[in-house]
Protein backbone atom coordinates (compact mmCIF):
# COMPACT_ATOMS: atom_id res chain seq x y z
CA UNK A 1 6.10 24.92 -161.96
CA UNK A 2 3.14 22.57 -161.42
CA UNK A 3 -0.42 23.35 -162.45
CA UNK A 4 -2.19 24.85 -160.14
CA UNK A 5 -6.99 24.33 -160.36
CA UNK A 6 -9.46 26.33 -158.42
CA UNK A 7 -10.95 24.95 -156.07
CA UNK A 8 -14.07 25.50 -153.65
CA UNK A 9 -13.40 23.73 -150.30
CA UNK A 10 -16.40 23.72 -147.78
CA UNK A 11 -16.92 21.75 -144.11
CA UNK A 12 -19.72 21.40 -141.56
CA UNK A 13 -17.98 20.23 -138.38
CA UNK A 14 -20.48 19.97 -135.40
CA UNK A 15 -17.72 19.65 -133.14
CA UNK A 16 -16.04 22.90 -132.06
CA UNK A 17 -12.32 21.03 -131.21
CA UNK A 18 -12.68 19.63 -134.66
CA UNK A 19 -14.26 22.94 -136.27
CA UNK A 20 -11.19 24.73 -135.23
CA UNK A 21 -8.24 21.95 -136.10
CA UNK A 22 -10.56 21.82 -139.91
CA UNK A 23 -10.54 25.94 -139.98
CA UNK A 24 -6.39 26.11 -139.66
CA UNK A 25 -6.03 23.55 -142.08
CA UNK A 26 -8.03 24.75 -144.73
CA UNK A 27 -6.61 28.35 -144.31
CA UNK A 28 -3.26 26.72 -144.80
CA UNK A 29 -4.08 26.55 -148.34
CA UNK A 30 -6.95 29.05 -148.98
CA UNK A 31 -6.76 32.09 -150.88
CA UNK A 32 -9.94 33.96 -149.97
CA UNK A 33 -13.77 32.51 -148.68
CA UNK A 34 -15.35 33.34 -145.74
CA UNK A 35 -17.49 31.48 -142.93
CA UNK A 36 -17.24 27.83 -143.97
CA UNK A 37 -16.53 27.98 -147.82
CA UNK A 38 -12.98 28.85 -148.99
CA UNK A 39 -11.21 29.37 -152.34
CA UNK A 40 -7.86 27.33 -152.88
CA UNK A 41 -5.17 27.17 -156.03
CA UNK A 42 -4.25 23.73 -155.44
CA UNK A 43 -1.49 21.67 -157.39
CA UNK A 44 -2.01 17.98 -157.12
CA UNK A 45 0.46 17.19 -154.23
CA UNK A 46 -1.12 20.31 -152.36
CA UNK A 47 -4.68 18.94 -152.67
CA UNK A 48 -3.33 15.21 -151.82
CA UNK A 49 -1.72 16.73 -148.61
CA UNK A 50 -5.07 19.29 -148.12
CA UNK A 51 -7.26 15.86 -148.23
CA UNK A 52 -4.90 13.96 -146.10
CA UNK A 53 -5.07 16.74 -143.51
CA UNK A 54 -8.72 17.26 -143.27
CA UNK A 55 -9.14 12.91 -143.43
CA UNK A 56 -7.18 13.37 -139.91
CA UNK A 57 -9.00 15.72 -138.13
CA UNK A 58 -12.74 14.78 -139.39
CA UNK A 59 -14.96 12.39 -138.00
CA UNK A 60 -16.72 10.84 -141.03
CA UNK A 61 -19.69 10.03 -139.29
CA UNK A 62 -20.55 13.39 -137.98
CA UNK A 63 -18.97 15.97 -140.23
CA UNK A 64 -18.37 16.67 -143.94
CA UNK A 65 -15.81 17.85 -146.20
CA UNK A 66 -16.26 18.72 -149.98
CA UNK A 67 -13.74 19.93 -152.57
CA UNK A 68 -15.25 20.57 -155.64
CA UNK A 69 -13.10 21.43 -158.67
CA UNK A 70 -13.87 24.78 -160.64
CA UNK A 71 -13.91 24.49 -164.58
CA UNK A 72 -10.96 26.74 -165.50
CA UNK A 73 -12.89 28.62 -168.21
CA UNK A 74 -15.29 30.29 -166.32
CA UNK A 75 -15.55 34.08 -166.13
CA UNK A 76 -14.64 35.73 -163.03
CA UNK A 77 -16.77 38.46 -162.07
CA UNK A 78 -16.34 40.72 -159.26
CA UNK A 79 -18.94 42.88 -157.42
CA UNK A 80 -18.67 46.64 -155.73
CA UNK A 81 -14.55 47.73 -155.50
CA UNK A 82 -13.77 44.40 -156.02
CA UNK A 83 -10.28 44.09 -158.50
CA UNK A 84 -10.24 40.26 -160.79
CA UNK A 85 -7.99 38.30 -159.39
CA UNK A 86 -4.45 38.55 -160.68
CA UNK A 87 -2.46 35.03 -161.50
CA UNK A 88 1.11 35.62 -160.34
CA UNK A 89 4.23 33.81 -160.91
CA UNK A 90 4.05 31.82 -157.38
CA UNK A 91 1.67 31.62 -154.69
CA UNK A 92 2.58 31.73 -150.67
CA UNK A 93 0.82 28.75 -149.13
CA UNK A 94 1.44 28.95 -145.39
């Protein structure tokens, strides 16, 4: 099984055609966020395809796209009810 790294993806699309095309991509391969920031477990062939994706639906004059890679030995920390994230065997991207 490949290697999967945290990542924080986060857009500002000023078109609402393109807002929505960037939204269902992303969520294609996030695991939680909300608004316009999203967590994503990405291998390296699912960030390649995640960056090729956005690349086609962005205009890179007007909008911007950042995926920023989380150092792996961080501490998580959880607020309220909240449970720590549990790594599993696989994850469901789809």
């Amino acid at each position: 099984m490949s290697q999967r790294q945290l990542y924080i993806a986060a857009y500002d699309i000023r078109d609402p055609k393109r807002l929505r095309k960037t939204l269902r991509v992303i969520r294609a391969y996030a695991s939680g966020g909300q608004k316009s920031v999203y967590e994503c477990f990405l291998s390296k062939t699912e960030k390649a395809a995640l960056l090729s994706e956005v690349s086609d639906v962005i205009d890179t004059e007007e909008d911007r796209f950042f995926l920023l890679r989380l150092d792996p030995r961080g501490r998580v920390y959880t607020l309220g009810k909240a449970l720590p994230p549990q790594d599993g065997a696989f994850y469901y991207v789809g």
